[in-house]
C-alpha atoms as a PDB file:
ATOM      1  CA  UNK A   1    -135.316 -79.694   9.513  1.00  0.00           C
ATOM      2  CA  UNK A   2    -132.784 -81.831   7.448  1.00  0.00           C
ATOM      3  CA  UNK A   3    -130.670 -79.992   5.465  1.00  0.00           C
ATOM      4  CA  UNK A   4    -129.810 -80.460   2.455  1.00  0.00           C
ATOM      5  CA  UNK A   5    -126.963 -78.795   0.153  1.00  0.00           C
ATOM      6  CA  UNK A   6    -129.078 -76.163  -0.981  1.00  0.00           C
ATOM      7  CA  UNK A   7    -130.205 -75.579   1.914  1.00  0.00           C
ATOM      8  CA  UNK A   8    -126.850 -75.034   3.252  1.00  0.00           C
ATOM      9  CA  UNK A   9    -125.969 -73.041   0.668  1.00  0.00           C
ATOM     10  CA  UNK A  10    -128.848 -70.658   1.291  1.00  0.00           C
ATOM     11  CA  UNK A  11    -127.310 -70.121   4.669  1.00  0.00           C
ATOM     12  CA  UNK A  12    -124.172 -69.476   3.568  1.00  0.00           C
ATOM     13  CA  UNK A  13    -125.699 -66.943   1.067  1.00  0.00           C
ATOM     14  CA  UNK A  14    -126.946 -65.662   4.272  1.00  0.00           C
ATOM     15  CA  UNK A  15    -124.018 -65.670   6.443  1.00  0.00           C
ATOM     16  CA  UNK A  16    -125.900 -68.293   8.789  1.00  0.00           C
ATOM     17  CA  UNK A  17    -122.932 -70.319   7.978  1.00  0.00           C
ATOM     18  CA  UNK A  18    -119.945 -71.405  10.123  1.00  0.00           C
ATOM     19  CA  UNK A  19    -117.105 -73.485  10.811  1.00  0.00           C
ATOM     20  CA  UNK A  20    -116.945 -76.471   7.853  1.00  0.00           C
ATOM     21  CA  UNK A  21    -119.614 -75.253   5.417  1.00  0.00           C
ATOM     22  CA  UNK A  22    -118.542 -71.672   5.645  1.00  0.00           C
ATOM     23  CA  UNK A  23    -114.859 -73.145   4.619  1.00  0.00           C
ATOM     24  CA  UNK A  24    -116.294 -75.628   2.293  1.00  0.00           C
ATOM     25  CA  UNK A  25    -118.483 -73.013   0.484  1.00  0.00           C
ATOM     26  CA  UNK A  26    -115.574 -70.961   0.055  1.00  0.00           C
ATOM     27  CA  UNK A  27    -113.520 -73.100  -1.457  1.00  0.00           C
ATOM     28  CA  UNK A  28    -115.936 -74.361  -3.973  1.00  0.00           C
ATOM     29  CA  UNK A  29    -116.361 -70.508  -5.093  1.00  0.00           C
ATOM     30  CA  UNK A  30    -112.603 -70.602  -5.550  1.00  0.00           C
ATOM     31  CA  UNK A  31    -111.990 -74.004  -7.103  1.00  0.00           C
ATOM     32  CA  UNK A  32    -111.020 -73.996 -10.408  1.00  0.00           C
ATOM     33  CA  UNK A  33    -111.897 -76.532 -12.925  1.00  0.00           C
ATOM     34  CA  UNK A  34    -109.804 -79.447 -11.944  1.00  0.00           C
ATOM     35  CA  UNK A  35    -110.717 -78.985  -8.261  1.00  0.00           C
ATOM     36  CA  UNK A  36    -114.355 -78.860  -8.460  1.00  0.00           C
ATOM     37  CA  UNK A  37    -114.860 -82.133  -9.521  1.00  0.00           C
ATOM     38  CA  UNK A  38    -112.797 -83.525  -6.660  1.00  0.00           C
ATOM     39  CA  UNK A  39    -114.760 -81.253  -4.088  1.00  0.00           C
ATOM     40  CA  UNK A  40    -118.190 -82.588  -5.851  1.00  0.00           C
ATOM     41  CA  UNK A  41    -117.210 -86.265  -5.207  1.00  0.00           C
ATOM     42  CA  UNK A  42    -117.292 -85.553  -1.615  1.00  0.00           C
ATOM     43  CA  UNK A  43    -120.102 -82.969  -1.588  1.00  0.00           C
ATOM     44  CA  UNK A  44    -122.364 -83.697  -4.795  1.00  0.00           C
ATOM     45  CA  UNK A  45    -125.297 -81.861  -3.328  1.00  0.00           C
ATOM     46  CA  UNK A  46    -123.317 -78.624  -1.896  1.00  0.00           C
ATOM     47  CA  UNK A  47    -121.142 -78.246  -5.530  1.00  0.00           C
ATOM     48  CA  UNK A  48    -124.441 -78.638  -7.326  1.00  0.00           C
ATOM     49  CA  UNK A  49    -126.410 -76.047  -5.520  1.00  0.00           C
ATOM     50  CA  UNK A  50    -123.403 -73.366  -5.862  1.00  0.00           C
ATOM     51  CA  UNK A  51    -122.990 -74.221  -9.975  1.00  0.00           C
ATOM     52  CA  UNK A  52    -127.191 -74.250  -9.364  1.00  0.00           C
ATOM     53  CA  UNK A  53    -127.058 -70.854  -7.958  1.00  0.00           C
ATOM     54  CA  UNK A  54    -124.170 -69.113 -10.239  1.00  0.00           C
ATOM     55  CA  UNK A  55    -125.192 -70.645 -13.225  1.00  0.00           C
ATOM     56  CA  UNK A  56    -128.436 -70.874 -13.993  1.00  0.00           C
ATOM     57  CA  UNK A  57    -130.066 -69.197 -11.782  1.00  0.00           C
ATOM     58  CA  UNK A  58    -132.034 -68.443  -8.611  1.00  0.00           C
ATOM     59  CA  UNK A  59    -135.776 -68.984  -9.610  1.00  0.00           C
ATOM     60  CA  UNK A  60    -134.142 -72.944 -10.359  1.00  0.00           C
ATOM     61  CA  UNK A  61    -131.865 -72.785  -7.403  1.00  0.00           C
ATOM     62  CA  UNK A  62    -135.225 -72.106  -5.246  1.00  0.00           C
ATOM     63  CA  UNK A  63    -137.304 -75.447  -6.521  1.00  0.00           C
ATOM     64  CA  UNK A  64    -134.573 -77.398  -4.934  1.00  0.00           C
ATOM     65  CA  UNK A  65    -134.264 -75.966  -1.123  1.00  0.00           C
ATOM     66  CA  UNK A  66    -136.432 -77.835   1.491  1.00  0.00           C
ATOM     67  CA  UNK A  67    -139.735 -75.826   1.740  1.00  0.00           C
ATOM     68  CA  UNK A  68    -139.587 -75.488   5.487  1.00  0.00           C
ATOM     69  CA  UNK A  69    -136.423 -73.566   5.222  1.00  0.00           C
ATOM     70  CA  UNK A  70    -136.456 -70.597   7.401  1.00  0.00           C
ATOM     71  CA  UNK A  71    -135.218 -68.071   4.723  1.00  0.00           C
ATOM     72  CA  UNK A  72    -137.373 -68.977   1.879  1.00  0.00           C
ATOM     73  CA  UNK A  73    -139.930 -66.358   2.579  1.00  0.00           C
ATOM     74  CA  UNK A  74    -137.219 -63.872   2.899  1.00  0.00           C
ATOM     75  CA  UNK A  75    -135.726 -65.377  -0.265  1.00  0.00           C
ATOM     76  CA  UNK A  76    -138.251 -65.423  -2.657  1.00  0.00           C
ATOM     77  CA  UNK A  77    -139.195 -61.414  -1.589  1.00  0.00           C
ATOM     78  CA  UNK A  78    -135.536 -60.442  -1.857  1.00  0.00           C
ATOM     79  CA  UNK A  79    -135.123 -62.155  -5.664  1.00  0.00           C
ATOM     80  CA  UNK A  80    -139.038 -61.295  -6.793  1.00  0.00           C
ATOM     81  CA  UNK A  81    -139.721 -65.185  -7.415  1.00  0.00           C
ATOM     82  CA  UNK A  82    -143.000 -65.841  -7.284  1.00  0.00           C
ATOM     83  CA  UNK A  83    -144.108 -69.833  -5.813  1.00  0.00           C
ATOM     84  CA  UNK A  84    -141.258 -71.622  -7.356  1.00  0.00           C
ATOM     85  CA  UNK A  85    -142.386 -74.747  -6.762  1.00  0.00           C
END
């Protein structure tokens, strides 16, 4: 499976992370607002998928992981979303 940032955000979300994306992740949650445009210049996909995920929501933040993602199923039953796609 390619990954893409949402789908390395979902590991993070469940600590499946480690080494640069568990850092990375980290520091976006902690960035304030003239830092998180520089971190999304480097990482567009992984700064989109936190703001995705904090902001508007999880049903949204589910349309955009890759559907062969080991923890959808696990996902979806832990959040209630029905097929978000």
């Amino acid at each position: 499976m390619s990954k893409n940032g949402y789908d390395r955000y979902l590991d993070y979300q469940y600590r499946r992370s480690g080494g640069f994306f568990k850092a990375l992740f980290d520091a976006i949650k902690v960035a304030d607002s003239d830092n998180l445009p520089k971190l999304a210049k480097g990482f567009p996909e992984e700064v989109e998928a936190y703001k995705t995920w904090t902001r508007v929501g999880v049903t949204e933040f589910a349309k955009k992981v890759s559907p062969d993602n080991p923890f959808m199923d696990e996902f979806k039953k832990e959040y209630g979303i029905d097929e978000a796609r």
